[in-house]
C-alpha atoms as a PDB file:
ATOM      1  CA  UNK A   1       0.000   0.000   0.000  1.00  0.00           C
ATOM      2  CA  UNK A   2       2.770   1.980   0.920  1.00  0.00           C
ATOM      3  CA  UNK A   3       4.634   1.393  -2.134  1.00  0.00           C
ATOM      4  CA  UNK A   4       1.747   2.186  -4.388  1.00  0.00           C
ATOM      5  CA  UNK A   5       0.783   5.161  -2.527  1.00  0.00           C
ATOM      6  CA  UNK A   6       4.513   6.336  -2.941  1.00  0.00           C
ATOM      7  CA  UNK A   7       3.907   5.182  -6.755  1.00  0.00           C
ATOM      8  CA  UNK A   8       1.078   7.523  -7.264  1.00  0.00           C
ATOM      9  CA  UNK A   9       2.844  11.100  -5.304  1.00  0.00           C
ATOM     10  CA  UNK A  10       5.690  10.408  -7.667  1.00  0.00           C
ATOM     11  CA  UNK A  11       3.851  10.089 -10.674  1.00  0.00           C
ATOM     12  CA  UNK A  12       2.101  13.427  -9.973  1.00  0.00           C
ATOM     13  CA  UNK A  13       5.328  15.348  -9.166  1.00  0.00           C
ATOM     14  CA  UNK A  14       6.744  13.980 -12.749  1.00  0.00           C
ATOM     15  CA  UNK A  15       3.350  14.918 -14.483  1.00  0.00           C
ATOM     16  CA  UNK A  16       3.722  18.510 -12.459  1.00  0.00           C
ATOM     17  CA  UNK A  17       7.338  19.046 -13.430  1.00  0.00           C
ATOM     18  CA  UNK A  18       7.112  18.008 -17.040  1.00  0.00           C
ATOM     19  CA  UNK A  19       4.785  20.686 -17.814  1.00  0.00           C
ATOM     20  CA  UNK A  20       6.527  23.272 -18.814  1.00  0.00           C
ATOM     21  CA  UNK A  21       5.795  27.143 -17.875  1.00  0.00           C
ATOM     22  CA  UNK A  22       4.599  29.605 -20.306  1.00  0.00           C
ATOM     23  CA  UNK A  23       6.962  30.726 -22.901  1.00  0.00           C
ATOM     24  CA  UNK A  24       7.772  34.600 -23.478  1.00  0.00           C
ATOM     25  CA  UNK A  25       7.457  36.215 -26.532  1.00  0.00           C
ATOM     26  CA  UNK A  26       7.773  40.062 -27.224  1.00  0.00           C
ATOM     27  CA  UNK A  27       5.805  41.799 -29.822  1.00  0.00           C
ATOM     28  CA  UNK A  28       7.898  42.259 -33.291  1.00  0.00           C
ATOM     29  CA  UNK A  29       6.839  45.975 -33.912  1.00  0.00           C
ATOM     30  CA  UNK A  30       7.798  45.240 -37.973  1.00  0.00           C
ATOM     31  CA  UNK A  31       5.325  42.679 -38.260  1.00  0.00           C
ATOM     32  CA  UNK A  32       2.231  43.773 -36.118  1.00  0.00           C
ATOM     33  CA  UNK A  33      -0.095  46.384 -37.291  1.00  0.00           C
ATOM     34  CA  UNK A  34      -2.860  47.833 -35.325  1.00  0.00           C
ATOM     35  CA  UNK A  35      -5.704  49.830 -37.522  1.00  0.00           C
ATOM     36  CA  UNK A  36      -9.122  50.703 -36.611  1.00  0.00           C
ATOM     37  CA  UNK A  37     -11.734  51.299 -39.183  1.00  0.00           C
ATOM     38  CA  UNK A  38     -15.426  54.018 -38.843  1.00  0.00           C
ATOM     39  CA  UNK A  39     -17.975  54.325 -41.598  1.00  0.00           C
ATOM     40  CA  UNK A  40     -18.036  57.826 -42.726  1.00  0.00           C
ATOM     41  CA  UNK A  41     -21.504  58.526 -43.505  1.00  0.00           C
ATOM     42  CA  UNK A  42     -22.067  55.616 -45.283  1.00  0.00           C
ATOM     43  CA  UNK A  43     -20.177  56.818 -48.104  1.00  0.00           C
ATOM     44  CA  UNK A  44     -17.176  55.427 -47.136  1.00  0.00           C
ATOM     45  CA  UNK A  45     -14.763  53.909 -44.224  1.00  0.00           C
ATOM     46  CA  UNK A  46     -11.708  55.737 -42.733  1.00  0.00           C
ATOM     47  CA  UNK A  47      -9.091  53.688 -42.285  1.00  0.00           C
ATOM     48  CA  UNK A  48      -6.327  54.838 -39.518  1.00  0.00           C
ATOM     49  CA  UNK A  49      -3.053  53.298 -38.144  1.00  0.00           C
ATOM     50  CA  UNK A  50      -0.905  53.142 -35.145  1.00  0.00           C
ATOM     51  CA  UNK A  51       2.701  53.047 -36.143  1.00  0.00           C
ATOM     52  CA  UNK A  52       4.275  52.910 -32.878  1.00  0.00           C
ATOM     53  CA  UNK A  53       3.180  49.675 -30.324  1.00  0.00           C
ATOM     54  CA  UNK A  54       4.936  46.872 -27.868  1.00  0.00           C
ATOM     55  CA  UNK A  55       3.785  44.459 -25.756  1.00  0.00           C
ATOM     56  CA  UNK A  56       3.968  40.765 -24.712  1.00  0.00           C
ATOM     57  CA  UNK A  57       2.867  37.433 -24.623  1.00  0.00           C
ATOM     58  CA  UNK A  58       3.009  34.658 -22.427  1.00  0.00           C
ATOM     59  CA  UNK A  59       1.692  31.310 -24.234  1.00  0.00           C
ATOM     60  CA  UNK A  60       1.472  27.735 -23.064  1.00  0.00           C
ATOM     61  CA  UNK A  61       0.778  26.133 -26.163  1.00  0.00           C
ATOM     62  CA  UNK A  62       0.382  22.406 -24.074  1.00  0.00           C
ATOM     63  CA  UNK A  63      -2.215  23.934 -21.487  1.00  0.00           C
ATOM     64  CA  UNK A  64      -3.595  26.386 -24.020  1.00  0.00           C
ATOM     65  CA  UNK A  65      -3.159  29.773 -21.817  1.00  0.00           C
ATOM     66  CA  UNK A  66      -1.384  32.340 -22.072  1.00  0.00           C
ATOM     67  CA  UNK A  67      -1.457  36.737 -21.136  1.00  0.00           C
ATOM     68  CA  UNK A  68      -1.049  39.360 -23.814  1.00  0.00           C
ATOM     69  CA  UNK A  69      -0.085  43.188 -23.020  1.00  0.00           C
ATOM     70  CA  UNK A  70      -0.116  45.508 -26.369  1.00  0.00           C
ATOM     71  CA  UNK A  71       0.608  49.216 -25.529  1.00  0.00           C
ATOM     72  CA  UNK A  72      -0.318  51.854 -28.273  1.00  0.00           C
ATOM     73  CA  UNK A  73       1.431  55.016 -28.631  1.00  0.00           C
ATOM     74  CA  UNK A  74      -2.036  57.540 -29.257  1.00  0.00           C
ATOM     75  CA  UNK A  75       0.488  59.818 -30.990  1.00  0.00           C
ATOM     76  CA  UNK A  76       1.563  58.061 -33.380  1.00  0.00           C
ATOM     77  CA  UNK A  77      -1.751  57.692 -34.972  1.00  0.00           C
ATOM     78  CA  UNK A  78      -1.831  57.921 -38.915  1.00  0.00           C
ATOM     79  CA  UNK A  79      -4.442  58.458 -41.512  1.00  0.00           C
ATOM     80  CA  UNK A  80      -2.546  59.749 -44.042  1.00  0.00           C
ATOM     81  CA  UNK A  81      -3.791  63.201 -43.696  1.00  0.00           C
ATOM     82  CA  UNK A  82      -1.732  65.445 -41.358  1.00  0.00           C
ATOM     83  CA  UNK A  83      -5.337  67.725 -40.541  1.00  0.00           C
ATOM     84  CA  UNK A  84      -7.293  64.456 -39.540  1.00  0.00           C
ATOM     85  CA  UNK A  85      -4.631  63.247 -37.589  1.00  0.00           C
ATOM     86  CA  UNK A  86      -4.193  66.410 -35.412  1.00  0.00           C
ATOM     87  CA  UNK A  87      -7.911  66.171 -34.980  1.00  0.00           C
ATOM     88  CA  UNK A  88      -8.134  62.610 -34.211  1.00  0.00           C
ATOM     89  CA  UNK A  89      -5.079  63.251 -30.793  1.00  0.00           C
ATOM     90  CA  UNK A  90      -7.496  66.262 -29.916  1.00  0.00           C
ATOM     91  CA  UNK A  91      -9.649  66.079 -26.781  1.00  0.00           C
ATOM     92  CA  UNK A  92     -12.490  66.046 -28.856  1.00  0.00           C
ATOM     93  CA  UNK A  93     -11.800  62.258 -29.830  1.00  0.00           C
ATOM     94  CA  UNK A  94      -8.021  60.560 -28.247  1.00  0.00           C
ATOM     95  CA  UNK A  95      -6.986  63.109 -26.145  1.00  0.00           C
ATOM     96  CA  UNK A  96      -3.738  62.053 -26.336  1.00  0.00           C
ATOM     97  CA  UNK A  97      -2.036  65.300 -24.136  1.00  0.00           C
ATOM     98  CA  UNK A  98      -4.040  63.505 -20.798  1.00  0.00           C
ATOM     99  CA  UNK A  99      -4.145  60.017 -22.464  1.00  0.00           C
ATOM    100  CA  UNK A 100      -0.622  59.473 -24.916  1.00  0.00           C
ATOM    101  CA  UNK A 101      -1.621  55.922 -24.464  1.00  0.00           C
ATOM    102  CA  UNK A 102      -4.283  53.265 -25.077  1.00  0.00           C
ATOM    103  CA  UNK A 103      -3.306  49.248 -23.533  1.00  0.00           C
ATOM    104  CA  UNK A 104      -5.184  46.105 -24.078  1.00  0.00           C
ATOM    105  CA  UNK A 105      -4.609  43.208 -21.645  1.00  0.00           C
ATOM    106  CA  UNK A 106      -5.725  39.549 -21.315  1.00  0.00           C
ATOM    107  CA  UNK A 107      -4.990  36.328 -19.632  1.00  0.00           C
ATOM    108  CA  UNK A 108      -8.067  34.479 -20.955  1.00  0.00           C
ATOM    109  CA  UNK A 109      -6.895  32.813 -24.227  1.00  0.00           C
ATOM    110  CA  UNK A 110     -10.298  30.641 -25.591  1.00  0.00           C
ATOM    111  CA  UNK A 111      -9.637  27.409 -27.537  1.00  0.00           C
ATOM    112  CA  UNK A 112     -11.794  25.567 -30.053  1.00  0.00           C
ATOM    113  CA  UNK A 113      -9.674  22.256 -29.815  1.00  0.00           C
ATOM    114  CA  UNK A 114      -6.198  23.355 -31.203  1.00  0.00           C
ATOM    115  CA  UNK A 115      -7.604  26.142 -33.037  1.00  0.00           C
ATOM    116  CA  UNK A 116      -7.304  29.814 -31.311  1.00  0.00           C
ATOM    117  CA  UNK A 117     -10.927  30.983 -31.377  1.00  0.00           C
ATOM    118  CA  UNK A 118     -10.499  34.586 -29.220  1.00  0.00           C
ATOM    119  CA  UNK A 119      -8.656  36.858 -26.334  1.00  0.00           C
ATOM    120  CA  UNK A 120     -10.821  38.360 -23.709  1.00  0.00           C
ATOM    121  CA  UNK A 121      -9.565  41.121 -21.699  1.00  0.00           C
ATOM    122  CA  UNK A 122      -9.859  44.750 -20.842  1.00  0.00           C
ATOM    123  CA  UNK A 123      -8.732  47.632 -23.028  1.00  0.00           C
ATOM    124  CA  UNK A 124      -7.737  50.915 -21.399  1.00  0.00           C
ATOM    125  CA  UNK A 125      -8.700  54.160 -23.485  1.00  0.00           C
ATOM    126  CA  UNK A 126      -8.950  57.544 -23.091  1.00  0.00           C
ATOM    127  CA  UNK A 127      -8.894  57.147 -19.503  1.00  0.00           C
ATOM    128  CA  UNK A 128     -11.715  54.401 -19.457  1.00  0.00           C
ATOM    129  CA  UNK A 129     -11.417  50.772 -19.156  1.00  0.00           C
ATOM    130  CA  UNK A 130     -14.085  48.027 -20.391  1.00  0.00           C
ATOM    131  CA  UNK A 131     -14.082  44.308 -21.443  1.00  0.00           C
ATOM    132  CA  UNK A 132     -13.727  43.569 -24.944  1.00  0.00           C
ATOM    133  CA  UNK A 133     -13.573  40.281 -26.785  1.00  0.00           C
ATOM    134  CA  UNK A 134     -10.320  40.064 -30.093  1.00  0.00           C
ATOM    135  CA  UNK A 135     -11.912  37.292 -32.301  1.00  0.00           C
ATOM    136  CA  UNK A 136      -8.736  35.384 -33.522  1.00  0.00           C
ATOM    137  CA  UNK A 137      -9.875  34.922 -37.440  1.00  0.00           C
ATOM    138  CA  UNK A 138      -6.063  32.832 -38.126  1.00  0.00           C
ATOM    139  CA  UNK A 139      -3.095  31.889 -35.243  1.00  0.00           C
ATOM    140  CA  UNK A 140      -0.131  29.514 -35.678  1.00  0.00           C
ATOM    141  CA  UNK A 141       3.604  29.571 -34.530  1.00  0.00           C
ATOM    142  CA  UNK A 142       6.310  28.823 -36.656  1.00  0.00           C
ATOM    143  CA  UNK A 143      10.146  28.269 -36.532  1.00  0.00           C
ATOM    144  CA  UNK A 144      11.267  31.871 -38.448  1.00  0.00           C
ATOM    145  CA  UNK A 145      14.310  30.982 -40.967  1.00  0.00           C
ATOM    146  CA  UNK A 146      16.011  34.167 -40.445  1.00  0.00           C
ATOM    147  CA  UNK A 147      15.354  34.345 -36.558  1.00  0.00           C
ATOM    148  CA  UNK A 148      16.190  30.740 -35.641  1.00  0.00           C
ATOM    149  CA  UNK A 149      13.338  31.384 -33.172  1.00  0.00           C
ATOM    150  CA  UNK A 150       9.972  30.423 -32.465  1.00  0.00           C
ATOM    151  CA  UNK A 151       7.606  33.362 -33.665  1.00  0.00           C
ATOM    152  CA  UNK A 152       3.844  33.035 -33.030  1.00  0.00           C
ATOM    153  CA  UNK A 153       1.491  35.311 -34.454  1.00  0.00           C
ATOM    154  CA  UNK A 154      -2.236  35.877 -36.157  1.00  0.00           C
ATOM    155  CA  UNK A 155      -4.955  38.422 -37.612  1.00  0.00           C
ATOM    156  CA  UNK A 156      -7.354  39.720 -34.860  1.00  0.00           C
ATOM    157  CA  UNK A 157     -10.621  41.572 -35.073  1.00  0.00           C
ATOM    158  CA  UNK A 158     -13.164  43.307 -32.697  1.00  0.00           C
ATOM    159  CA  UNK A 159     -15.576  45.423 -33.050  1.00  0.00           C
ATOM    160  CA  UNK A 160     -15.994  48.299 -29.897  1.00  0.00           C
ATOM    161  CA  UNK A 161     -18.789  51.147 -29.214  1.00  0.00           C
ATOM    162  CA  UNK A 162     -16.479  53.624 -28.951  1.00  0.00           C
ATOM    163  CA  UNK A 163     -19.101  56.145 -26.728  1.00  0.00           C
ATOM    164  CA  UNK A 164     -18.166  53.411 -23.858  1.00  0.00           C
ATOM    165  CA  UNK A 165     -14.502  54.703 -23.716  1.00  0.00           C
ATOM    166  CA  UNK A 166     -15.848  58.469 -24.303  1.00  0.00           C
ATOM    167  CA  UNK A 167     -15.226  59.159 -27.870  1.00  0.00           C
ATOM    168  CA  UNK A 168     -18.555  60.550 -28.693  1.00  0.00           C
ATOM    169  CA  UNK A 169     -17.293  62.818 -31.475  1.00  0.00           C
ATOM    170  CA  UNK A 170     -19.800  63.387 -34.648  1.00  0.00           C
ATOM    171  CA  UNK A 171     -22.458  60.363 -32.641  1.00  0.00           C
ATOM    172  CA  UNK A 172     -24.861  63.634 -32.865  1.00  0.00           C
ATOM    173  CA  UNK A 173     -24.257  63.901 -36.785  1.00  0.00           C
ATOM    174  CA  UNK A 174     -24.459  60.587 -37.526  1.00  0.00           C
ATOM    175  CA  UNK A 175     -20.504  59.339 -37.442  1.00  0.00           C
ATOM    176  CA  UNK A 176     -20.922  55.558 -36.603  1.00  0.00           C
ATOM    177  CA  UNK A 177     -20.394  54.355 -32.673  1.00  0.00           C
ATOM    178  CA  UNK A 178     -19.071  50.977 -34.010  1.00  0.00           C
ATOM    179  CA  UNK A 179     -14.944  50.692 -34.596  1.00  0.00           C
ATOM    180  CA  UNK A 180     -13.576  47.710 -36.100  1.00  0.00           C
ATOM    181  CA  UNK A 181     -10.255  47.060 -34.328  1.00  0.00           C
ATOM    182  CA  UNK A 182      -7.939  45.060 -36.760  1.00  0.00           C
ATOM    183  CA  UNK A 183      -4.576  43.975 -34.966  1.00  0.00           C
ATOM    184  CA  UNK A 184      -1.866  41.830 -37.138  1.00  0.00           C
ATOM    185  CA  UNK A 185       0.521  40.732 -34.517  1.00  0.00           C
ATOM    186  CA  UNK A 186       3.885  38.292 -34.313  1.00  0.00           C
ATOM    187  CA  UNK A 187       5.641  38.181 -31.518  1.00  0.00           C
ATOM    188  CA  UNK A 188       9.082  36.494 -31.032  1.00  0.00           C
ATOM    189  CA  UNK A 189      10.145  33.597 -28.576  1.00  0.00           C
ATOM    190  CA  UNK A 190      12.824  35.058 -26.203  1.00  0.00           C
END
């Protein structure tokens, strides 16, 4: 009995120790891309970047968990039009002079089988924080030839009411409350 008993504590200590822990990964800022997207009247949709953003991730591809931190720079937002731009980091929509910053983070990664299906967490904006849901539409991780590392990345979508984090601009002339997030994101094994 006592053997067996000994049989079964060791067993559990090997099954504990042979999981592994969470690998790191840091965002590759040349191959992530985070755009956000507003119907314009229904004539058309603008279309803006953020060219400056870092983060992490920490991913346990055996026990399928893992924590994400992305960090936009505000100010480095880019339409393409210098005039929009310095409108969009005004108080009357980012407010980027009390708010330079905007950070999304998770620790709930939701699996369909082996297949990434989306990241919950909270996204901090404009001063405001709420829940929001990134539906993962493609995820893998791959060996990178010119890295020698592991690199795991995907395409991400969500789609926020802006008014929730305060950006209520043009909601009174029509200008659409829904934002489509888009984030493209690798991020290297360190």
């Amino acid at each position: 009995m006592r053997t067996t008993l000994f049989a079964l504590a060791a067993a559990g200590l090997l099954a504990t120790t042979a999981h592994a822990a969470p690998a790191a990964y840091t965002i590759d800022p040349t191959h992530t891309f985070a755009t956000f997207e507003i119907d314009h009247f229904g004539a058309s949709t603008n279309r803006v970047r953020f060219d400056k953003k870092s983060g992490t991730v920490q991913f346990d591809k055996a026990a399928k968990t893992g924590k994400v931190e992305v960090t936009l720079d505000m100010n480095s937002v880019n339409s393409g039009t210098a005039g929009f731009d310095k409108h969009l980091k005004s108080a009357d929509i980012f407010n980027t002079e009390k708010h330079p910053e905007a950070k999304f983070v998770s620790d709930k990664f939701v699996f369909d089988g082996d297949k990434l299906k989306e990241v919950t967490g909270q996204l901090t904006m404009n001063g405001q924080t709420h829940p929001i849901t990134i539906k993962s539409n493609k995820f893998t991780c791959y060996e990178s030839p010119m890295l020698k590392r592991e690199v795991c990345g995907g395409d991400f979508e969500a789609t926020i009411d802006r008014t929730q984090w305060g950006v209520n601009y043009g909601v009174d002339w029509g200008f659409a409350k829904n934002v489509r997030l888009v984030l493209q994101m690798e991020a290297v094994k360190q």
